[in-house]
Each structure stands twice: as C-alpha cells, then as structure tokens.
N, C-alpha and C. Protein backbone atom coordinates (compact mmCIF):
# COMPACT_ATOMS: atom_id res chain seq x y z
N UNK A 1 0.46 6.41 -19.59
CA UNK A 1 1.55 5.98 -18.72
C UNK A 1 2.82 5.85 -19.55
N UNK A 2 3.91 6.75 -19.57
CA UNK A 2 4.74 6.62 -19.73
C UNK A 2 6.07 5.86 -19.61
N UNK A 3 6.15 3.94 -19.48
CA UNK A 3 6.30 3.24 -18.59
C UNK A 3 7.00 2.56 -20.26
N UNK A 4 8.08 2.27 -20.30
CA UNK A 4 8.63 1.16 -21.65
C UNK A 4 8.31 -0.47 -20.73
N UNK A 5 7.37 -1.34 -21.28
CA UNK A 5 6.87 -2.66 -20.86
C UNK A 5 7.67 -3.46 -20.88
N UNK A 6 8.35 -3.20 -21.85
CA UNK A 6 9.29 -4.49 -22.85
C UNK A 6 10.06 -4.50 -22.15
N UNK A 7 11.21 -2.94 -21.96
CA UNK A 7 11.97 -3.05 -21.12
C UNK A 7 12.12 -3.66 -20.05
N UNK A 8 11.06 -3.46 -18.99
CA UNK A 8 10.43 -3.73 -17.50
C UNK A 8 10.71 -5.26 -17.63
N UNK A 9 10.34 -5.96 -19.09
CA UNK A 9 9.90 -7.28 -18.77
C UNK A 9 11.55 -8.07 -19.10
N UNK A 10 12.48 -6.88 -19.60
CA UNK A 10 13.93 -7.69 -19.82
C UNK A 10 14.90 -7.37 -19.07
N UNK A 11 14.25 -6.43 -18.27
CA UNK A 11 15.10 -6.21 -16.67
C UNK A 11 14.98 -6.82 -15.45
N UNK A 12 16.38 -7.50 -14.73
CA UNK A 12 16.30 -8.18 -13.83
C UNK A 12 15.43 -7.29 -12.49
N UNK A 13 14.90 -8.95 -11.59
CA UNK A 13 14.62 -7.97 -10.76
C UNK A 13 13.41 -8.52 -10.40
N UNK A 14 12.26 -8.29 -9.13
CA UNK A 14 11.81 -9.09 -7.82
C UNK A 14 10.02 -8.69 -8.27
N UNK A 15 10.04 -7.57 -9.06
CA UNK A 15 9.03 -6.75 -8.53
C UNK A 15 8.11 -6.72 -9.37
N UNK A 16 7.00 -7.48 -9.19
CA UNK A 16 5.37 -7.54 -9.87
C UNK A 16 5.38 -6.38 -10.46
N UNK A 17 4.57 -6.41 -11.86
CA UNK A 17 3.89 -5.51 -12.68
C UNK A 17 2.46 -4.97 -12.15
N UNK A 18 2.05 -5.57 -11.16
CA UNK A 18 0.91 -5.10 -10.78
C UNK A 18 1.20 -3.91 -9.64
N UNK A 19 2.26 -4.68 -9.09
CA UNK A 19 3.28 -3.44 -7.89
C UNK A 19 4.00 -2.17 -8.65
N UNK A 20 4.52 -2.29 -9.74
CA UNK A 20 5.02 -1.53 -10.36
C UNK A 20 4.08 -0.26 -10.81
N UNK A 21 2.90 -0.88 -11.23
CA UNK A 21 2.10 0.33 -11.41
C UNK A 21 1.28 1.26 -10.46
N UNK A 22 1.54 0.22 -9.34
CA UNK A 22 1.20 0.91 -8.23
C UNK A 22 2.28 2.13 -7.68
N UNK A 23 3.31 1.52 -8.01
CA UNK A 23 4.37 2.68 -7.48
C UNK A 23 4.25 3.69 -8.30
N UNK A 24 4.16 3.91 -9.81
CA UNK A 24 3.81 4.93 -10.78
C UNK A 24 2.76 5.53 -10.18
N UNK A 25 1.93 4.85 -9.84
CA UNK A 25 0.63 6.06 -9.45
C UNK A 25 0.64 7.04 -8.20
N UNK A 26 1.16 6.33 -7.05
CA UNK A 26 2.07 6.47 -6.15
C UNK A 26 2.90 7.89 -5.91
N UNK A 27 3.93 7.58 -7.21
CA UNK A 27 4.87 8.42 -7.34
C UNK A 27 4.35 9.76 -8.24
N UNK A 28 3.34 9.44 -8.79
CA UNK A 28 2.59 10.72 -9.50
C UNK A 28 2.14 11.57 -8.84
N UNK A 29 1.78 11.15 -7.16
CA UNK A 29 0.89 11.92 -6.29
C UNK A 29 1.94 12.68 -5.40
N UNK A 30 3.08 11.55 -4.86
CA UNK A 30 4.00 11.96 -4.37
C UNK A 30 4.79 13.17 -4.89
N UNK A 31 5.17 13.04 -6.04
CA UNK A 31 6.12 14.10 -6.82
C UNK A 31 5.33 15.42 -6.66
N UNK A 32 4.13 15.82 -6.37
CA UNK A 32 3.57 17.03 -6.28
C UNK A 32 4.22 17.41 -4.92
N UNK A 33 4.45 17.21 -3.84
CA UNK A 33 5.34 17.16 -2.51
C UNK A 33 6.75 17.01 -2.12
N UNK A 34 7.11 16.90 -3.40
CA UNK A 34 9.04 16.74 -3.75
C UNK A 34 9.29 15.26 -4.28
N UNK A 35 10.98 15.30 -4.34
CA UNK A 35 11.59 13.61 -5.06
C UNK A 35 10.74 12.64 -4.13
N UNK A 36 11.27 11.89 -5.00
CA UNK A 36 11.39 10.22 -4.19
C UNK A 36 12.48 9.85 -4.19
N UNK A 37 12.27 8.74 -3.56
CA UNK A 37 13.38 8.08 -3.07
C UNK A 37 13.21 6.98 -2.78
N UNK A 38 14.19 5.91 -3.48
CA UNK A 38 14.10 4.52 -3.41
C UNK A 38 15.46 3.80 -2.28
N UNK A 39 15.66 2.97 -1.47
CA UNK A 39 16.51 2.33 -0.90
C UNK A 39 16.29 0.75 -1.53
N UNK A 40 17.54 0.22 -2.53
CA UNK A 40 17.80 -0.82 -3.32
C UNK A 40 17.16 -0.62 -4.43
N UNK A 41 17.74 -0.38 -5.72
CA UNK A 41 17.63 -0.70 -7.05
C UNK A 41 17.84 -1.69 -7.78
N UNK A 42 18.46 -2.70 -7.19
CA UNK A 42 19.31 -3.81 -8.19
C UNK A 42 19.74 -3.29 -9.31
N UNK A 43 18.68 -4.16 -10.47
CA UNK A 43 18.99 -3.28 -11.75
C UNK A 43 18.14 -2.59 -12.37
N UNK A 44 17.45 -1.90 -11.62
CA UNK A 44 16.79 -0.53 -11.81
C UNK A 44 14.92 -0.93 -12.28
N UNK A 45 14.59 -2.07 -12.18
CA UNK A 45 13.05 -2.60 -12.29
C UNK A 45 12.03 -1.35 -11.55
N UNK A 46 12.36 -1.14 -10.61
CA UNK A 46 11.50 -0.43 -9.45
C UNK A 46 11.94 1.13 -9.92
N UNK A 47 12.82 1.37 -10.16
CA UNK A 47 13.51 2.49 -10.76
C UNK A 47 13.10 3.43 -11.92
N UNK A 48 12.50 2.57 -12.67
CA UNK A 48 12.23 2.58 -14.26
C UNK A 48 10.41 3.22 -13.38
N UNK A 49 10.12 2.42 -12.76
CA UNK A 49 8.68 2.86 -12.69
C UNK A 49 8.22 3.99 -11.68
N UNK A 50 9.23 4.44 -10.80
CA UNK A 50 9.33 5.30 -10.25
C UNK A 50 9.79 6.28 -10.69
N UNK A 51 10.64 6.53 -11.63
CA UNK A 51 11.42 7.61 -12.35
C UNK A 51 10.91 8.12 -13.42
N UNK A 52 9.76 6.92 -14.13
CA UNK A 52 8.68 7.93 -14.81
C UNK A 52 7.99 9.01 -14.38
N UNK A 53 7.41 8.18 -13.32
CA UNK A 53 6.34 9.24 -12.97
C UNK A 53 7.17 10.45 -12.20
N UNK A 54 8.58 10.18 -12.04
CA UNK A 54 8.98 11.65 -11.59
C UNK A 54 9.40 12.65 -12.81
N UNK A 55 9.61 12.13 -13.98
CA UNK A 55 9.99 12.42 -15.42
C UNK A 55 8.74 13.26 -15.50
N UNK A 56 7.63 12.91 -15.54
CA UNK A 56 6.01 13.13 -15.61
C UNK A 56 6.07 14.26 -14.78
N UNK A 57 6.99 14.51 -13.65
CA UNK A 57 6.17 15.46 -12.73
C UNK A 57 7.18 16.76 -12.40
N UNK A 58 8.33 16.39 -13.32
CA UNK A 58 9.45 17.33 -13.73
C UNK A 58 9.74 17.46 -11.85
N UNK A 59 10.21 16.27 -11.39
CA UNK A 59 10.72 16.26 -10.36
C UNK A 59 12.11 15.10 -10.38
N UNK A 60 12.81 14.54 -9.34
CA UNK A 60 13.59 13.47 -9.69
C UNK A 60 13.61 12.71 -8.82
N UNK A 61 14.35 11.25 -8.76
CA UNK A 61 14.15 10.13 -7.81
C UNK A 61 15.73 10.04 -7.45
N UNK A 62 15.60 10.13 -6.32
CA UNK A 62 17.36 9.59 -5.81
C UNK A 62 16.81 7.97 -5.31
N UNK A 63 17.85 7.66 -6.26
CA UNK A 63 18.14 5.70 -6.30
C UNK A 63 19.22 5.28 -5.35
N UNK A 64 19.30 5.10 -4.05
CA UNK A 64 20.43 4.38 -3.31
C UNK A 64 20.71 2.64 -3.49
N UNK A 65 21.69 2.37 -3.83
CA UNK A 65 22.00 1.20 -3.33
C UNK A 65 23.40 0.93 -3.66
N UNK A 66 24.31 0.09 -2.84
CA UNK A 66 25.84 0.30 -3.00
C UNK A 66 26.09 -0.44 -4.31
N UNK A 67 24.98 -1.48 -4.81
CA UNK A 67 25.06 -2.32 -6.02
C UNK A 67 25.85 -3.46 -5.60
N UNK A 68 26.24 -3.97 -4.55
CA UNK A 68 27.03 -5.10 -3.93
C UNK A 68 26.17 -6.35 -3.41
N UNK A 69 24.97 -6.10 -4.27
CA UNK A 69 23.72 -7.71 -3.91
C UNK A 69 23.64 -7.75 -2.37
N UNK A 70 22.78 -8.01 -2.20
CA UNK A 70 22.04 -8.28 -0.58
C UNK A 70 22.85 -9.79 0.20
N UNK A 71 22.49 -10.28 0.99
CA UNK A 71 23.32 -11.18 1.38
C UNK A 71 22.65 -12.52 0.55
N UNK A 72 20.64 -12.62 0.59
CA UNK A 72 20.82 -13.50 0.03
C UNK A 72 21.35 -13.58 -2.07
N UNK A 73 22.11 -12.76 -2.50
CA UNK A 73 22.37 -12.77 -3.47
C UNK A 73 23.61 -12.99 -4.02
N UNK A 74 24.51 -13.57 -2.65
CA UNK A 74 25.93 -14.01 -2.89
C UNK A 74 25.95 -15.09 -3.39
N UNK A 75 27.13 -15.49 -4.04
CA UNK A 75 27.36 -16.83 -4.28
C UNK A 75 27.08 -17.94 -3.17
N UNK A 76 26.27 -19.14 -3.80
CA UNK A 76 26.07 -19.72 -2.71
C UNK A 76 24.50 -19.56 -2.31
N UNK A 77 24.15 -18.76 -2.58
CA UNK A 77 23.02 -18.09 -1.98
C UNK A 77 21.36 -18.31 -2.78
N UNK A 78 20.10 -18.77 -2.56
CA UNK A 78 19.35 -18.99 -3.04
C UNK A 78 19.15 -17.75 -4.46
N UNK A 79 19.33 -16.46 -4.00
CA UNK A 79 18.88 -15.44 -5.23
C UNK A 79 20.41 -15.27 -6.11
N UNK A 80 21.24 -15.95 -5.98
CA UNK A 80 22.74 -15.46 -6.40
C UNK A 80 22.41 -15.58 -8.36
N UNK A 81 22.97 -14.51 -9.03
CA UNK A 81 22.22 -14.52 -10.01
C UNK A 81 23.95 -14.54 -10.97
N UNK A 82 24.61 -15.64 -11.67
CA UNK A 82 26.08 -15.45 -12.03
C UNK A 82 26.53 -14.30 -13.08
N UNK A 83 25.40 -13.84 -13.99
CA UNK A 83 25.46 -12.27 -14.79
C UNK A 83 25.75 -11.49 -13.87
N UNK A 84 25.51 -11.36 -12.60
CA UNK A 84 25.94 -10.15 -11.74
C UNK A 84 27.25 -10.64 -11.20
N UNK A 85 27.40 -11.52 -11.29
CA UNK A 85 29.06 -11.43 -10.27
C UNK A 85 29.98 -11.02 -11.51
N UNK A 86 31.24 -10.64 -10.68
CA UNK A 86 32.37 -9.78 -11.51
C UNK A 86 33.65 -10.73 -10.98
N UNK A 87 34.07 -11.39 -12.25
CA UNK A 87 35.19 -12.44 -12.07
C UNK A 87 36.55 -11.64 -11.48
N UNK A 88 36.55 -10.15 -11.71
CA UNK A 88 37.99 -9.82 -11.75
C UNK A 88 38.06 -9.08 -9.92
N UNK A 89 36.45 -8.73 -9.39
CA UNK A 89 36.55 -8.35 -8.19
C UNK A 89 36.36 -9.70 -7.03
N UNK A 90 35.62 -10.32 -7.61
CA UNK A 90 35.09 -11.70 -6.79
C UNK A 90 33.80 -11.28 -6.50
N UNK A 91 33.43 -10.30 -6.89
CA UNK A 91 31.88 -9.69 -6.18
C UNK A 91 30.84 -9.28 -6.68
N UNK A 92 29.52 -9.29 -6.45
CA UNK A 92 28.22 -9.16 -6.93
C UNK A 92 28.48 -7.71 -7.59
N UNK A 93 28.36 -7.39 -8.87
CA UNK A 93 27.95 -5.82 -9.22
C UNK A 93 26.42 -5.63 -10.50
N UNK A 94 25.90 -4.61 -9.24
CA UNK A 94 24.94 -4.70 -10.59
C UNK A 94 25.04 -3.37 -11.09
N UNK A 95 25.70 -2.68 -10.50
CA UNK A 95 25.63 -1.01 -11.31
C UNK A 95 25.42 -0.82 -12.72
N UNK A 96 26.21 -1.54 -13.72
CA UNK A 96 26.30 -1.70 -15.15
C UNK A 96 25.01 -2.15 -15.56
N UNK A 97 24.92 -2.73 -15.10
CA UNK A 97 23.01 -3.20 -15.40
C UNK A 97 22.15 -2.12 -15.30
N UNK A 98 22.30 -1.66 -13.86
CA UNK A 98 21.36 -0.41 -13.15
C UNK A 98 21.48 0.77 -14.59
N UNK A 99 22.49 1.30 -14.96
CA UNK A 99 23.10 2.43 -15.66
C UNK A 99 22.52 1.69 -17.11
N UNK A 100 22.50 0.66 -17.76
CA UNK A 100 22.16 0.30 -18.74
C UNK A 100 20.42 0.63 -18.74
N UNK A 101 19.81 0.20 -17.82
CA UNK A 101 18.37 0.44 -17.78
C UNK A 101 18.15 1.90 -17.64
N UNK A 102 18.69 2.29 -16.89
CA UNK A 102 18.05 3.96 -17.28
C UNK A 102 18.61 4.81 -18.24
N UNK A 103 19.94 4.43 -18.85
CA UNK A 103 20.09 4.99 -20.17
C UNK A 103 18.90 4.54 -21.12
N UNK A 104 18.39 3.08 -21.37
CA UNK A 104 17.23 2.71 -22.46
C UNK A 104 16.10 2.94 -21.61
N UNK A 105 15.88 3.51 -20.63
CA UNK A 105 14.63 4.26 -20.64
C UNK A 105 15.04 5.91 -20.17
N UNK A 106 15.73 6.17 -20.67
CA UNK A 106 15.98 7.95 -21.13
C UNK A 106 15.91 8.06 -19.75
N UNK A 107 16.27 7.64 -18.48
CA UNK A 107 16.04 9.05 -17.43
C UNK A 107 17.41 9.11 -16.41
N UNK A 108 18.31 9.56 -17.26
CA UNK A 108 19.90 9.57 -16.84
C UNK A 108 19.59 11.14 -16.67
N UNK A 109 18.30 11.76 -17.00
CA UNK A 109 18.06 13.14 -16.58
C UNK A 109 17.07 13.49 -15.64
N UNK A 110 16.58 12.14 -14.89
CA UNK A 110 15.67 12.28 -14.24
C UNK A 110 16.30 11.48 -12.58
N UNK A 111 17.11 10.37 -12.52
CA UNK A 111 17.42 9.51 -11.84
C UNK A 111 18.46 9.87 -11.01
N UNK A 112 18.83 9.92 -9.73
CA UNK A 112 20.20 10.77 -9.02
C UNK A 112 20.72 9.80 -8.50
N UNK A 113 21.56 8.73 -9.13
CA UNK A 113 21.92 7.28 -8.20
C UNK A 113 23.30 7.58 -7.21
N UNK A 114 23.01 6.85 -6.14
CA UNK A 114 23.80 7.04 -4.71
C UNK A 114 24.33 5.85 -4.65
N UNK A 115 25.35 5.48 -5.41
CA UNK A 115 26.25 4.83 -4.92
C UNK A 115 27.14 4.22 -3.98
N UNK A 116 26.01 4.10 -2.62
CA UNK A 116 27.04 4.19 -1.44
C UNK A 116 25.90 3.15 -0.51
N UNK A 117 25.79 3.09 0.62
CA UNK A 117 25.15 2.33 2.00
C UNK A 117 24.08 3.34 2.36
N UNK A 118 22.47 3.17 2.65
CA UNK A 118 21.78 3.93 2.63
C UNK A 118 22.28 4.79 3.84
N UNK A 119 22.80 4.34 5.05
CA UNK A 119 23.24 5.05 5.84
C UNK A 119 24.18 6.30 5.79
N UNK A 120 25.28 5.88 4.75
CA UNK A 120 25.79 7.00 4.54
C UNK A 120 25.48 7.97 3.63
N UNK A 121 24.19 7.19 2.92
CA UNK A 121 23.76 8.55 2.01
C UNK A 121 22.25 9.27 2.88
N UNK A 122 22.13 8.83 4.31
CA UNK A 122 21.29 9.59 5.26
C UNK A 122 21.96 10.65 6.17
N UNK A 123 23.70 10.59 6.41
CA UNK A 123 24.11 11.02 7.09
C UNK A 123 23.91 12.57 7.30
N UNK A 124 23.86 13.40 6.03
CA UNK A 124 23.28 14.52 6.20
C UNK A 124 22.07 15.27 5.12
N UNK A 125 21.85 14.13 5.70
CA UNK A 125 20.45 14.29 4.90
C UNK A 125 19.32 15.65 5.04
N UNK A 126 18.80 16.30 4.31
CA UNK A 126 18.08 17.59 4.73
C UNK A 126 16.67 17.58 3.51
N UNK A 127 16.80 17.13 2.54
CA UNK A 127 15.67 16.93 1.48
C UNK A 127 14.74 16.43 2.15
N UNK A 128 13.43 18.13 1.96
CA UNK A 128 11.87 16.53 2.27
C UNK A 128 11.62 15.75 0.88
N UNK A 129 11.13 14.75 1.16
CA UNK A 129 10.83 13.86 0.24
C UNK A 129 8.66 13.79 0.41
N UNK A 130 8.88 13.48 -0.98
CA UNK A 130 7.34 13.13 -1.30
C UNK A 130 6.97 11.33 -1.11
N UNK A 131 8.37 10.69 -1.18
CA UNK A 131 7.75 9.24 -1.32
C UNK A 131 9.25 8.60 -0.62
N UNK A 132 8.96 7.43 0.16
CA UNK A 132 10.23 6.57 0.20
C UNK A 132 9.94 4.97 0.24
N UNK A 133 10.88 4.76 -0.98
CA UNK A 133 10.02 3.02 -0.79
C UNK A 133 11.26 2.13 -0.33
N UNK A 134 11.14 1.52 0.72
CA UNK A 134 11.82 0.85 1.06
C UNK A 134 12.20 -0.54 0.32
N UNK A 135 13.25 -1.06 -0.35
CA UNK A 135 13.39 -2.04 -0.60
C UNK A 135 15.11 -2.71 -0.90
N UNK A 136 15.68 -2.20 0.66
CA UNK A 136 17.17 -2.77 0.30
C UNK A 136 16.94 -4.40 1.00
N UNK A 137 18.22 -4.28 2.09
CA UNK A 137 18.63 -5.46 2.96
C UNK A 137 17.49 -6.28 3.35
N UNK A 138 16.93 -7.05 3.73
CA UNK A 138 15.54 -7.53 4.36
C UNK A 138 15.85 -7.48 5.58
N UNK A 139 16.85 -7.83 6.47
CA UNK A 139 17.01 -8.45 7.35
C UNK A 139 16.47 -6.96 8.48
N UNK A 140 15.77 -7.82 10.03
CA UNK A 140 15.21 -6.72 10.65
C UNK A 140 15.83 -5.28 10.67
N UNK A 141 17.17 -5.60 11.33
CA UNK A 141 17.86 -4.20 11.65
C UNK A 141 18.17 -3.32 10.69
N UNK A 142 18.17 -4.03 9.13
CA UNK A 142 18.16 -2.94 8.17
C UNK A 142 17.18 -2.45 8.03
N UNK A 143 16.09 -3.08 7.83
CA UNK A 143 14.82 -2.64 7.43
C UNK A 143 14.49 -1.39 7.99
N UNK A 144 14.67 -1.56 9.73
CA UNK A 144 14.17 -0.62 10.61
C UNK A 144 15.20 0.45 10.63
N UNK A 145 16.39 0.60 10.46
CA UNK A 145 17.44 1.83 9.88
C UNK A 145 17.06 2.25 8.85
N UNK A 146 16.60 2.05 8.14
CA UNK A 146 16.44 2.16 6.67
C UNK A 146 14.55 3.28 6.96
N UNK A 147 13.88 2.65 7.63
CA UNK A 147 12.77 3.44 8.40
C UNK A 147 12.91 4.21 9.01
N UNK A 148 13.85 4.14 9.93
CA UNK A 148 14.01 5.42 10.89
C UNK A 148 14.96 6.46 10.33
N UNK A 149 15.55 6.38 9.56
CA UNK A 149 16.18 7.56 8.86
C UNK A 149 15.83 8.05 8.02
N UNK A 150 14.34 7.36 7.04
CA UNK A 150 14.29 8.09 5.79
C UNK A 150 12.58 8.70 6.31
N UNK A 151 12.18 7.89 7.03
CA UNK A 151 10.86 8.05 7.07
C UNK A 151 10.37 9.53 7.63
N UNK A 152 11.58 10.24 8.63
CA UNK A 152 11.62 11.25 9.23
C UNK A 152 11.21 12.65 8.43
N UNK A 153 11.96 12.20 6.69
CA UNK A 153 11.80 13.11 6.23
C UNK A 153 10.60 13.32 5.23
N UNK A 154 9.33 12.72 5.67
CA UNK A 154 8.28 12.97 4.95
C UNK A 154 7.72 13.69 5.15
N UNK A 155 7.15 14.76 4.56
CA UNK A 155 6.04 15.66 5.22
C UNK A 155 4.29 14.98 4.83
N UNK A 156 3.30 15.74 5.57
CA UNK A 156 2.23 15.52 5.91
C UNK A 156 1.61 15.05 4.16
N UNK A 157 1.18 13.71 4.19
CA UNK A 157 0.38 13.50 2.29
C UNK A 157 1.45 12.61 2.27
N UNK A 158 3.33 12.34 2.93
CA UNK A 158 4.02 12.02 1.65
C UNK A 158 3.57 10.09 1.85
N UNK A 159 4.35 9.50 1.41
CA UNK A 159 4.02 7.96 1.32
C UNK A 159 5.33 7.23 1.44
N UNK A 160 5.17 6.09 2.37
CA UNK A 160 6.26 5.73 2.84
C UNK A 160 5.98 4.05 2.23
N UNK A 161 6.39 3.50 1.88
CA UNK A 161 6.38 1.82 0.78
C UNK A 161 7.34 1.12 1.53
N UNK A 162 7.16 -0.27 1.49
CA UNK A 162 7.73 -1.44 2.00
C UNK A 162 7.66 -2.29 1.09
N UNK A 163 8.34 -2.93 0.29
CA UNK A 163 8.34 -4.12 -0.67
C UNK A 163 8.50 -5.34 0.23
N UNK A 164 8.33 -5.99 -0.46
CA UNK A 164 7.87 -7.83 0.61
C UNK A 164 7.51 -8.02 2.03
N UNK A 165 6.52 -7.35 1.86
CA UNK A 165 5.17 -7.22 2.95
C UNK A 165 4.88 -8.71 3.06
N UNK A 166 4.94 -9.52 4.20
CA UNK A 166 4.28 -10.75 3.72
C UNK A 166 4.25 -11.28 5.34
N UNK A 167 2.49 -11.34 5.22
CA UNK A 167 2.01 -11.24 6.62
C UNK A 167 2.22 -12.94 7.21
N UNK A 168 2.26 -13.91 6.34
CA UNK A 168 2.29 -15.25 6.27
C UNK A 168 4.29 -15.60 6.46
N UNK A 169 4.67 -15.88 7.34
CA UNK A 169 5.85 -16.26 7.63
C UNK A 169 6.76 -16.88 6.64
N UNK A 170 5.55 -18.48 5.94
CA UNK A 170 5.78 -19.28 5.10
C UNK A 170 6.22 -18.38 3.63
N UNK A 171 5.70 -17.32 3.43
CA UNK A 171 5.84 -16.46 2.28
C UNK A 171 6.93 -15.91 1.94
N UNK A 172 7.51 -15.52 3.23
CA UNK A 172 9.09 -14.97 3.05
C UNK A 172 9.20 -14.36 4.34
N UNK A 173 10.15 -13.64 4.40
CA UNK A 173 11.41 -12.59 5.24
C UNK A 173 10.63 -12.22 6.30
N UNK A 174 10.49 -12.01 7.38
CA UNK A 174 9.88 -11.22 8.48
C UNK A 174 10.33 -9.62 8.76
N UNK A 175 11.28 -9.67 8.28
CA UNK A 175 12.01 -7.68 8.46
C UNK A 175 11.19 -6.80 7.78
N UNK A 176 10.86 -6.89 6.30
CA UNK A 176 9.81 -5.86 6.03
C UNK A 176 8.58 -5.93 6.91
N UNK A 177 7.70 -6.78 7.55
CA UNK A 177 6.75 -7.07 7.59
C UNK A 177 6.34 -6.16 9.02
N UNK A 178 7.89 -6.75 9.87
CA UNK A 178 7.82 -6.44 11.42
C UNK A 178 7.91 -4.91 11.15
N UNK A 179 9.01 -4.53 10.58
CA UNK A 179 9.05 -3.04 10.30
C UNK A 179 7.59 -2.54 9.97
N UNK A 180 7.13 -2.76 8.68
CA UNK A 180 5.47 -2.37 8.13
C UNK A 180 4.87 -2.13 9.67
N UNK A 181 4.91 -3.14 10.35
CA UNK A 181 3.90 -3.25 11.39
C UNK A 181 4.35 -2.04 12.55
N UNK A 182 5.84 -1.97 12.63
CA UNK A 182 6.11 -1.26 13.80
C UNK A 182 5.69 0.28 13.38
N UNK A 183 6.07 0.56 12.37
CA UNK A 183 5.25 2.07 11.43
C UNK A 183 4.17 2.43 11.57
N UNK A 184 2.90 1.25 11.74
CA UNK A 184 1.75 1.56 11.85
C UNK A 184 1.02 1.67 12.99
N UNK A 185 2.11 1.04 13.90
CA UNK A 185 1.45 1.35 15.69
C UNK A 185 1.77 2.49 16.16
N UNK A 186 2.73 3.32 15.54
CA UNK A 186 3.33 5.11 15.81
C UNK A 186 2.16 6.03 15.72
N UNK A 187 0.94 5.29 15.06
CA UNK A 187 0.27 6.11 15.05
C UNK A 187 0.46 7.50 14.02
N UNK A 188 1.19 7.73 13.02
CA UNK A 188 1.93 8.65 12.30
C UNK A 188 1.35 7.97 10.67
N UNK A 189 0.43 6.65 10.86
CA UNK A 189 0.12 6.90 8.84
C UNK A 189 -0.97 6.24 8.71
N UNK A 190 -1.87 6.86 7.88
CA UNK A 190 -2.78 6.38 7.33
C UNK A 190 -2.27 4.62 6.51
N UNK A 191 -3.06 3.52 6.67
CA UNK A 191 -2.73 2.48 6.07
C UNK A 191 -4.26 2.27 4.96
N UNK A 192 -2.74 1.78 3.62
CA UNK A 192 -3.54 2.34 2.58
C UNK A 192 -3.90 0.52 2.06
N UNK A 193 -4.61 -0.21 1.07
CA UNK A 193 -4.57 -1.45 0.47
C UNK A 193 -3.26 -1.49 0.41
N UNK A 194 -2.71 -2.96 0.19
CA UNK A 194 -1.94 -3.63 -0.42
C UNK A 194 -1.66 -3.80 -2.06
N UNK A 195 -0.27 -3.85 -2.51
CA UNK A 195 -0.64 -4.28 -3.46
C UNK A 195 0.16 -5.02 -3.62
N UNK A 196 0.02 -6.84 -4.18
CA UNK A 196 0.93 -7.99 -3.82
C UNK A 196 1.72 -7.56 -2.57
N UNK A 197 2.73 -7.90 -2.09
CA UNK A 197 3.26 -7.52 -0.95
C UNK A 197 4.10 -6.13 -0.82
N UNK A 198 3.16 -5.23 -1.72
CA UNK A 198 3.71 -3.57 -1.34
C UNK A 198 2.44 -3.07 0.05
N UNK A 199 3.63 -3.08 0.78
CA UNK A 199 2.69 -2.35 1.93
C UNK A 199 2.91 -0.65 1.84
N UNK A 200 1.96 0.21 1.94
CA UNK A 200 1.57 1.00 1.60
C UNK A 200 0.97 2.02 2.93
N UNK A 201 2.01 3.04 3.01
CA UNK A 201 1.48 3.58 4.50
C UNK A 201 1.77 5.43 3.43
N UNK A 202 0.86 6.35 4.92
CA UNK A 202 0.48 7.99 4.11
C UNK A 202 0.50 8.83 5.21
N UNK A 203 1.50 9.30 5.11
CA UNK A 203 1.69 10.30 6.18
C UNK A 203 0.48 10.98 7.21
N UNK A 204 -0.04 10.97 8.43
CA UNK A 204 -1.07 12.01 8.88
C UNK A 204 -0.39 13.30 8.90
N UNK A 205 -1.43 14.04 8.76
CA UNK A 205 -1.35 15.88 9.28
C UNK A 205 -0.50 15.79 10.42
C-alpha cells in the first residue's frame, strides 16, 4: 500500500484510518472503470488515500471542494478550526493546506482539484467515473444534489460512498444517512458492509 501514514496522521481532517483504507481498496477496484471522484477535501485526508490508489492504477481523482469550510466550520461553529481562517479575507481557507498535502505526498500528478461548488463543477459534466465518494455539505439538500448529479455518472461495478453514515440520530447529521437510504430504495446498488460510518453502495448491471 502505497499510503505515507505519518502524513495521514499530520493532516487535518474527519476521517478514520480504518475508513481510509477502505477507500484505497475501493479505489483500486474502481480505477479499473475510470477516475474518481471525491465531493469535499478539506485538507486533502480522504484525498491522499484515494489518489494513491489512483497513482497505483495510472488513473486520476478529481478533488471538488470550493475550500470555504462547511457551515459547521465557521467561526462560531462547533468544527471551526482558527489555522484555517484567513485574517486578511475574514474567511475559512483550506486550499493551502489541501495543495501542501498533495505536494508531500507526490500526487500534484495524479490529483485534478476543482476549485469551485460541486454544482458548478457538474454543470457539464460528461466523464464516467469508477467511484464517487460523497463527503461535502451534510445538510439534506446538499447531500441529495451532490447524489443526484454525480451518481448518474457511474457505470455498471462503479461505487458510490457516503461519509458519516450514522444510522443512530444521537451520532450525528441525518443528510448523509437519509440520502444513503434514499439510494438504496432505487433499487440501482448492491449494499456493501460498512466501514465506521462509510456507507458503501455498487452499482447493478
């Protein structure tokens, strides 16, 4: 596994090591079926482990996120983190972070970051994708935009991911969860284990 640990463990960011390697394996199977594609990077945690295994599969990962922190990550805000705010804009940036982590894990030749609102980097969208893991906005209506525009473009095998799956209310957010759930009554994916709260769905024929 081609995966720098150290790094992983000095980069900000939400996402279990046990999830992480799930997405590497994930993305190893996926990349035989085209890129991936991530919605929210922060500072590139999920990035790093997805962009190996596309490094591995001489394929690449397009990284969306505008880098402007989620809502709960404003000032004020339970996740608000003060290394990310920018005194001279007033505003959350994590790009410099994002760009720092994939320069020290080499894949500024592997990584295609989208700088913009996942929406407008769906607008003309035409790439099938092998993998899409959802993990921007939480809140319902993103979640489910964020599903209905990317999910379209999977073909039959590819794998569609939800980060903070969490079937228990008390646990967190309800938007990934409701989304997860509304995906799987379409009748359109195989449902695969869990891993911590990566929900894990596979395209049918």
């Amino acid at each position: 596994m081609d995966v720098d640990l150290a790094l992983l463990a000095d980069t900000k960011g939400f996402l279990h090591p046990d999830e992480g390697r799930r997405l590497y394996e994930l993305a190893l199977e996926a990349g035989k079926l085209g890129p991936c594609l991530e919605v929210g990077s922060y500072c590139g945690k999920s990035t790093v482990w997805l962009g190996a295994a596309c490094r591995q599969n001489g394929t690449v990962l397009f990284s969306i996120d505008h880098h402007r922190g989620s809502a709960e990550q404003q000032p004020g805000e339970p996740y608000f983190d003060p290394e990310l705010f920018d005194p001279r804009t007033f505003r959350i940036d994590t790009f410099p972070f994002f760009r720092a982590t994939l320069a020290r894990a080499g894949l500024e030749d592997t990584v295609v970051a989208l700088v913009c609102s996942s929406q407008l980097a769906a607008r003309h969208w035409t790439t099938p994708l092998g993998l899409v893991f959802i993990d921007g906005s939480h809140d319902f209506q993103s979640v489910r935009q964020d599903y209905r525009m990317w999910s379209r473009h999977l073909p039959a095998g590819g794998y569609l991911l939800f980060h903070d799956v969490f079937p228990d209310p008390a646990d967190g957010g309800r938007g990934p969860y409701q989304v997860y759930r509304e995906a799987i009554s379409r009748g359109q994916y195989d449902v695969l284990p869990m891993t911590g709260c990566l929900g894990i769905l596979r395209r049918r024929p």
